[in-house]
Protein backbone atom coordinates (compact mmCIF):
# COMPACT_ATOMS: atom_id res chain seq x y z
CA UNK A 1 7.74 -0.24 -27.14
CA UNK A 2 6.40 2.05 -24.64
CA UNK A 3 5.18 0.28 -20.89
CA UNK A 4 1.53 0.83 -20.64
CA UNK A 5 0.34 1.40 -16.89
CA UNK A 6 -2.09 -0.70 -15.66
CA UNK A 7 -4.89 0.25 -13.86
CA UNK A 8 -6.84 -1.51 -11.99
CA UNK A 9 -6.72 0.19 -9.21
CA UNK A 10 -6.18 3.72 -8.74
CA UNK A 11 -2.55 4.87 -9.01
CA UNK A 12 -2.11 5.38 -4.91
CA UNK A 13 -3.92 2.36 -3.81
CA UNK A 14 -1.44 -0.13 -6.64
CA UNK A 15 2.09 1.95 -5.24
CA UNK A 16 1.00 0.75 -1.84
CA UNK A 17 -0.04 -3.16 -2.67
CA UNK A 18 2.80 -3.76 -4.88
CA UNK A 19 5.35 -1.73 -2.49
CA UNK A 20 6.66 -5.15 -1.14
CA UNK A 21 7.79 -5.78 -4.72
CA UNK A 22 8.99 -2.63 -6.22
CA UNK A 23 12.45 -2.72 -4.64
CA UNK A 24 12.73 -6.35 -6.12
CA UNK A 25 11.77 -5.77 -9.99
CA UNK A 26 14.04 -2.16 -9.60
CA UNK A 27 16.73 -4.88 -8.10
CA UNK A 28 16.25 -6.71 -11.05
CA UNK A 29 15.92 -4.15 -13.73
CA UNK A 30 17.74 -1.51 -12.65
CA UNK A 31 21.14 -2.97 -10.62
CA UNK A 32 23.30 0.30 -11.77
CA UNK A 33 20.60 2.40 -9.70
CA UNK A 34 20.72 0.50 -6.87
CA UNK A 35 24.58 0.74 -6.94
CA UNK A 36 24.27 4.31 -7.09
CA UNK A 37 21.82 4.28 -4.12
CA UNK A 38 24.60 2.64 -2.01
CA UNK A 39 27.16 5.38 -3.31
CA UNK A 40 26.12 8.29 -3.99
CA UNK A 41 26.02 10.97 -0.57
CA UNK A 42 22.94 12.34 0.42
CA UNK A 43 24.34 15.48 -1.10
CA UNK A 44 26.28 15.35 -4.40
CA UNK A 45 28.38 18.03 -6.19
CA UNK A 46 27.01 21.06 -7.42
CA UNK A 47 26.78 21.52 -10.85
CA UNK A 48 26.36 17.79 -11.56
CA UNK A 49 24.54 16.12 -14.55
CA UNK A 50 20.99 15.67 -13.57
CA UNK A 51 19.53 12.45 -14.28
CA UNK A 52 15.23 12.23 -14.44
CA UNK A 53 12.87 9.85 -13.78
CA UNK A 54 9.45 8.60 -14.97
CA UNK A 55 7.05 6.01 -14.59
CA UNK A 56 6.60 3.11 -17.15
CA UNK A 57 3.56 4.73 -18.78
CA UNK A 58 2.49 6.95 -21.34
CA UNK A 59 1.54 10.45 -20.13
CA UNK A 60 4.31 10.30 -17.34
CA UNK A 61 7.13 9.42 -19.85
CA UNK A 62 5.91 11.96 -22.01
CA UNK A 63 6.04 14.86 -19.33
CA UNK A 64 9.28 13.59 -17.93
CA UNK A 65 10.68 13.86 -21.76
CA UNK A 66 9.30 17.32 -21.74
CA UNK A 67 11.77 18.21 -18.29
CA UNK A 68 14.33 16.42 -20.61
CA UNK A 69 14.11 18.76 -23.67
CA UNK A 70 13.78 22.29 -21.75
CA UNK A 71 16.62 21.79 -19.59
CA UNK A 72 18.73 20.85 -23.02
CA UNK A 73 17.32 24.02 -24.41
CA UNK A 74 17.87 25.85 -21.15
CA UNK A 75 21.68 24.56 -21.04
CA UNK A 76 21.23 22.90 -17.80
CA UNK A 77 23.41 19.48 -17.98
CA UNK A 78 20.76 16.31 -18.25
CA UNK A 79 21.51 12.39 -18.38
CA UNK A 80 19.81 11.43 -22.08
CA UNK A 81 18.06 8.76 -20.83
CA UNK A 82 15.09 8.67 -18.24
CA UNK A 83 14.89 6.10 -15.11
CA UNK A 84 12.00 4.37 -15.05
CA UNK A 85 11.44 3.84 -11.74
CA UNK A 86 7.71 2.97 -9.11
CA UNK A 87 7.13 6.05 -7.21
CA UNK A 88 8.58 3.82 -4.19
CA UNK A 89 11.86 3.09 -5.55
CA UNK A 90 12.49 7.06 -6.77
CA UNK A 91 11.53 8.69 -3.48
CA UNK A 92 14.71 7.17 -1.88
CA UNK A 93 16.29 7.64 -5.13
CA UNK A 94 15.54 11.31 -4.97
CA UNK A 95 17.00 11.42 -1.39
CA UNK A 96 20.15 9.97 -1.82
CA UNK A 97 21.04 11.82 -4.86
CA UNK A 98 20.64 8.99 -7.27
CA UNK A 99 17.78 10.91 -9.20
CA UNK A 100 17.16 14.56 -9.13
CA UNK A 101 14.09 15.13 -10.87
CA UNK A 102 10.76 12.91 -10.92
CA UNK A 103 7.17 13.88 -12.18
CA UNK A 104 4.79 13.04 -9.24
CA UNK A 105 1.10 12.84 -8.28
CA UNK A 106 0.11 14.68 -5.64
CA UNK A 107 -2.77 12.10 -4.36
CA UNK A 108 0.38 9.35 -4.48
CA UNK A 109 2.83 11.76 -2.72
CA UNK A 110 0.09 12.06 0.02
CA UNK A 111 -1.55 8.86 0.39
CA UNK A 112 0.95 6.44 -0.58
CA UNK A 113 4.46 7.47 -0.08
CA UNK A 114 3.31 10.37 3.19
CA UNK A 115 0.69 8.30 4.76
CA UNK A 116 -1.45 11.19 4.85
CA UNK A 117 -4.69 12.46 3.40
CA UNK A 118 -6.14 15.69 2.90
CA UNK A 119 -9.54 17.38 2.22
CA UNK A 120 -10.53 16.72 -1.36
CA UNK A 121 -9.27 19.47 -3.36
CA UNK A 122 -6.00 20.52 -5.10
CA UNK A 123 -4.57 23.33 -3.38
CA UNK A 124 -5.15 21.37 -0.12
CA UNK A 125 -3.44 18.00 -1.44
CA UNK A 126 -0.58 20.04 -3.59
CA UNK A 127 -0.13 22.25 -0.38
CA UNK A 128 -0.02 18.92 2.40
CA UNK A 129 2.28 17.37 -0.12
CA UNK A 130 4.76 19.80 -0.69
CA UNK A 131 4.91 20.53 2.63
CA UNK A 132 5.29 17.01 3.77
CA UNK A 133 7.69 15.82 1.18
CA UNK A 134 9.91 19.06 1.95
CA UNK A 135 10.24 18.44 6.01
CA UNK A 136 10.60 14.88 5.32
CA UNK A 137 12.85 14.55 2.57
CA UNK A 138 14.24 17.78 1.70
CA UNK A 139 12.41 17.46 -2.16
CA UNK A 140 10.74 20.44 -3.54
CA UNK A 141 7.32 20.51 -5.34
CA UNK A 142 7.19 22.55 -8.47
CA UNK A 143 4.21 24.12 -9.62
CA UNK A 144 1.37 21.39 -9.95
CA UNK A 145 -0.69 20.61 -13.17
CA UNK A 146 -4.18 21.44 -14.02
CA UNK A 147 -4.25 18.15 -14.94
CA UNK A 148 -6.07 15.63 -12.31
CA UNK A 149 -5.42 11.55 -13.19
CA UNK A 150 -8.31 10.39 -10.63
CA UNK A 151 -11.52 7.97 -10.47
CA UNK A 152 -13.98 9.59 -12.67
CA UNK A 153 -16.84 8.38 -15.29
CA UNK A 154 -16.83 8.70 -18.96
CA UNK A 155 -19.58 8.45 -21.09
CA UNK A 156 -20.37 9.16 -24.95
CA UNK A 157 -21.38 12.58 -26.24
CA UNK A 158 -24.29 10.81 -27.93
CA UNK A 159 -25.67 9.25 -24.23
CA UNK A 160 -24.63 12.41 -22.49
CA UNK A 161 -26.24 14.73 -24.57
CA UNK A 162 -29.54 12.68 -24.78
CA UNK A 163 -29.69 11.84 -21.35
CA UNK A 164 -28.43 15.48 -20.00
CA UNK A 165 -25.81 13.96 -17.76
CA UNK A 166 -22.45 15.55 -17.55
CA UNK A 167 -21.50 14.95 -14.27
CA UNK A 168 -21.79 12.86 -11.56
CA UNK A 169 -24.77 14.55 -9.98
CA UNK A 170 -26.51 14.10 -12.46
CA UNK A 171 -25.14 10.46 -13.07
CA UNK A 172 -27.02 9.49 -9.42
CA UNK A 173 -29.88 11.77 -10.04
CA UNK A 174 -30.57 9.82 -13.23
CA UNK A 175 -29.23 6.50 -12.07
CA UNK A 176 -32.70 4.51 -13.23
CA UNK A 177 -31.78 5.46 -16.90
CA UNK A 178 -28.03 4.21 -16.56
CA UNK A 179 -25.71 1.20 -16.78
CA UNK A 180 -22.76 1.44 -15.39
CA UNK A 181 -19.89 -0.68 -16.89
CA UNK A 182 -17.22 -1.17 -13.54
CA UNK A 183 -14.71 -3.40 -12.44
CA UNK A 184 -15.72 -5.97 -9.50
CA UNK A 185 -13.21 -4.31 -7.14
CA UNK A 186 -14.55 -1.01 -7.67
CA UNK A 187 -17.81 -2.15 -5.70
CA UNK A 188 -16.20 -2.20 -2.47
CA UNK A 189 -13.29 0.29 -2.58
CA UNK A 190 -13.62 3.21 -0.42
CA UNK A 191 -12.99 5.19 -4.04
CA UNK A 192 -15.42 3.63 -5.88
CA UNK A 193 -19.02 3.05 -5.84
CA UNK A 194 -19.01 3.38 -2.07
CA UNK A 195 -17.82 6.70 -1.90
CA UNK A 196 -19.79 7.91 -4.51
CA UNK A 197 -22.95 7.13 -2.52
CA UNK A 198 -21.02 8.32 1.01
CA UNK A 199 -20.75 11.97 -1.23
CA UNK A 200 -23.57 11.87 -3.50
CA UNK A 201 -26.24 9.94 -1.50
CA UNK A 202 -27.48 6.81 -3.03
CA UNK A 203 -27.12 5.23 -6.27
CA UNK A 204 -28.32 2.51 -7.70
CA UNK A 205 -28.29 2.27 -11.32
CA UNK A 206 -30.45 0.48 -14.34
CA UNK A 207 -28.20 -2.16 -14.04
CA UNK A 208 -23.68 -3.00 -13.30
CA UNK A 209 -22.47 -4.30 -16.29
CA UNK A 210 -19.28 -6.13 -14.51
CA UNK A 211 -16.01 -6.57 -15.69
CA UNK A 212 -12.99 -8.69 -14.20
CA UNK A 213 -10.61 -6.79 -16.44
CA UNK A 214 -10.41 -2.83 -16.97
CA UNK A 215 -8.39 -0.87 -19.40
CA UNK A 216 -9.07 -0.38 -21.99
CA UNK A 217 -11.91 -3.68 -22.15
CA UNK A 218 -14.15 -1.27 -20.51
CA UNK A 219 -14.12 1.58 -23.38
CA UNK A 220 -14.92 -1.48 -25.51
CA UNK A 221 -17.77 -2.11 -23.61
CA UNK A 222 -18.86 1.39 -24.09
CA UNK A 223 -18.77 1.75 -27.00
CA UNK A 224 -20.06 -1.30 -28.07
CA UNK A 225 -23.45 -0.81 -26.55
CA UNK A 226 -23.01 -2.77 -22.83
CA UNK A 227 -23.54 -0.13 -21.31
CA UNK A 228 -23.55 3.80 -20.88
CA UNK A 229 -21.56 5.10 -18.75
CA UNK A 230 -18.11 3.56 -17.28
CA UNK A 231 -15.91 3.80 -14.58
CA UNK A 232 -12.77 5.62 -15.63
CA UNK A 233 -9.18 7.16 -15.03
CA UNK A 234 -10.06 11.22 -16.00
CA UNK A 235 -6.67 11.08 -18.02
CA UNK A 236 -6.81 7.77 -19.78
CA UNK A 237 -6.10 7.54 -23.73
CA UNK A 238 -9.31 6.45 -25.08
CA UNK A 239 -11.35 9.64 -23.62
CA UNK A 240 -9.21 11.08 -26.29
CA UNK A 241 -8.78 8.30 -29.08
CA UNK A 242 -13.09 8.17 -28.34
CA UNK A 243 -13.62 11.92 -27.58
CA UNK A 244 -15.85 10.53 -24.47
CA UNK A 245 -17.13 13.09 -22.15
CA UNK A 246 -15.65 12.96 -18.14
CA UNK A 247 -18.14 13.64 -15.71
CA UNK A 248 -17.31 16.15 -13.50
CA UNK A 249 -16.94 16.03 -10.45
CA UNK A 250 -19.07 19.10 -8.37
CA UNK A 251 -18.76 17.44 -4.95
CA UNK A 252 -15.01 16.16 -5.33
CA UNK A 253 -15.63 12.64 -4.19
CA UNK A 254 -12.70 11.56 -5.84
CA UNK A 255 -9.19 12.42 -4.50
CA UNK A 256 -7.00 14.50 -6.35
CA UNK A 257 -4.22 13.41 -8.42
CA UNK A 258 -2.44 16.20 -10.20
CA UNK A 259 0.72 15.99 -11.56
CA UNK A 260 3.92 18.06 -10.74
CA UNK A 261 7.62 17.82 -11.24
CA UNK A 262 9.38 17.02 -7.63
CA UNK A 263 13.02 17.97 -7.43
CA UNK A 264 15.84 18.03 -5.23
CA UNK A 265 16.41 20.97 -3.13
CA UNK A 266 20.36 21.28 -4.04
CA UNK A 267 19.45 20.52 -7.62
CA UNK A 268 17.71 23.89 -7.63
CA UNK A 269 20.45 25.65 -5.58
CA UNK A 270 22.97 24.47 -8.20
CA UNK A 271 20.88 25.73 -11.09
CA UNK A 272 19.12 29.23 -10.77
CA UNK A 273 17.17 28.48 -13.98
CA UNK A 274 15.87 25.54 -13.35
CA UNK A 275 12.19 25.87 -11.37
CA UNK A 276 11.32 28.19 -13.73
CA UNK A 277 12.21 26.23 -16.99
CA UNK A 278 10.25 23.17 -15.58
CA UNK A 279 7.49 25.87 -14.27
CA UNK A 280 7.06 27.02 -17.39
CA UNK A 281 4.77 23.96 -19.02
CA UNK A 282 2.81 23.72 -15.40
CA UNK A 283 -0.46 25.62 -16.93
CA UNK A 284 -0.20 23.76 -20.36
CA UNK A 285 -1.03 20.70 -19.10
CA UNK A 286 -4.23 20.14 -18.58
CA UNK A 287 -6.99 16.88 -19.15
CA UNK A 288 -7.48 17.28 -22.48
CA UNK A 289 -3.80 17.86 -23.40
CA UNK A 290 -2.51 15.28 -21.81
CA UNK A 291 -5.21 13.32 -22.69
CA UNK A 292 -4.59 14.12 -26.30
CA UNK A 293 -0.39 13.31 -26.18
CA UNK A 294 -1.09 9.67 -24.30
CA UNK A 295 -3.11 9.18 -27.31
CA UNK A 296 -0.52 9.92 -29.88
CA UNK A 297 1.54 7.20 -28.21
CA UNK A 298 -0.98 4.23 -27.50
CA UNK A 299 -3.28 4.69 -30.81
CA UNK A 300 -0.11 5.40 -32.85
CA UNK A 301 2.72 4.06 -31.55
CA UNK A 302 4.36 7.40 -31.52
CA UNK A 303 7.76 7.95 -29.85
CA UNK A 304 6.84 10.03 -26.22
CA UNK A 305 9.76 12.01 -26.60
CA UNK A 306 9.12 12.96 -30.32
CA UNK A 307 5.41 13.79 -28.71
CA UNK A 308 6.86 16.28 -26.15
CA UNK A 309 9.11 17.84 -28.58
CA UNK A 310 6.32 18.33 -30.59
CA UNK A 311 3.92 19.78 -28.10
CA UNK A 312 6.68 22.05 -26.83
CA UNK A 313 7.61 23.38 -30.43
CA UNK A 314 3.53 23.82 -30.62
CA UNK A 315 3.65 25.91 -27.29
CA UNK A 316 6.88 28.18 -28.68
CA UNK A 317 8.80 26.58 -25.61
CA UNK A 318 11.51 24.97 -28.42
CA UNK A 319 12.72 25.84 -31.35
């Protein structure tokens, strides 16, 4: 049964409250990494297996199967089996040799692992990023995803096509015709309602409709009729499974959060072939696809490997 990823927070801001207790549930879970973190030299062999890692949720196992199946199909030696590891526990993982491939985010990369921000658009994250993690760690960003897992809003076609709100402009400009279905917490975070007003001016809606829980309890409130428009993750399953509309996003309030395969640097040395076998999906996956795959998984409990082989069959990337 595949992990589903919890969010309640955004991605960057739960890697750096539960950092205290990702190296204990690895510890736990995960003893024969941690053995190979006290082994293994900061450089290994050439020519070794590689071994790849993912997170415990849907669209990052599913990409991180995807590295998987090329580099089979590309002849490039690869452990069967993915590590599924916190984005704290693989960066050292990554460094000592332990792990050689990871799919990454670059607003994590930045905020929570570098300590750093950046002005709020992709090239400027993906660029601080790359740059950071290669003076700091020696690990190389591939080429990043047009896909962008961030705060957003999702609404129904039916509200936004009545209302004439598509994005989050119009979302404030209109803010006496909607209510907005939120978590508590997002009230106060700097990346929720708070810096939509700090970017967009103010906005105070119909009415909150507020919710404890998230997930997917707040698409339930949508579309049951609670309210019309709700806080969301712009690559979460049930945009798909709903075909909801995402606001965009003219002003980029929200940081950016795109997705790209980070690799070691003598994994690449070893293995001519490899940036451009994993470079090869970068402009494939975008919102809606990935959108789309996570969906397969959650709504029908399909295998995310069996979903990337598919997709990559689909794209003429397999056989």
């Amino acid at each position: 049964m595949v992990a589903m990823k919890t969010r309640t927070l955004p991605r960057r801001h739960t890697l750096a409250r539960l950092a205290a207790t990702a190296a204990l549930a690895a510890a736990t879970t995960l003893p024969t990494l941690h053995h190979a973190l006290a082994s293994s030299p900061a450089a290994h062999a050439a020519k070794k297996t590689l071994t790849i890692g993912a997170k415990g949720f849907p669209e990052n196992e599913i990409v991180a199967n995807m590295y998987l199946l090329l580099l089979q199909h590309a002849g490039i030696p690869v452990n069967s089996g993915l590590k599924i590891l916190a984005s704290q526990v693989a960066t050292p993982a990554l460094q000592k040799g332990a792990l050689d491939i990871y799919p990454e985010y670059t607003g994590t990369g930045l905020e929570a692992i570098l300590g750093k921000t950046a002005p709020h658009n992709n090239i400027a994250y993906y660029d601080a990023v790359a740059t950071g993690y290669r003076k700091k760690y020696n690990l190389i960003w591939l080429h990043p995803y047009p896909m962008n897992d961030t705060q957003g809003f999702a609404t129904t076609q039916d509200f936004s096509r009545k209302n004439g709100i598509t994005s989050i402009a119009d979302m404030v400009s209109k803010a006496s015709s909607v209510r907005l279905i939120v978590a508590t917490e997002y009230l106060s975070r700097a990346d929720g309602l708070p810096g939509v007003k700090k970017v967009y001016g103010d906005f105070t809606p119909k009415a909150l409709v507020k919710l404890q829980d998230v997930g997917s309890v707040r698409y339930a409130a949508l579309l049951h009729g609670q309210g019309d428009i709700t806080e969301a993750f712009t690559t979460d399953p049930d945009i798909a499974a709903h075909h909801l509309v995402v606001l965009g996003d003219p002003k980029g309030y929200a940081p950016p959060d795109n997705l790209a395969p980070v690799v070691r640097d003598d994994a690449l040395q070893a293995y001519p072939k490899l940036a451009a076998t994993l470079n090869a999906i970068a402009p494939k996956i975008t919102n809606t696809v990935i959108t789309g795959l996570s969906n397969q998984v959650v709504s029908n409990h399909d295998d995310p490997q069996t979903v990337a082989k598919t997709f990559l069959q689909q794209q003429g990337l397999l056989k």
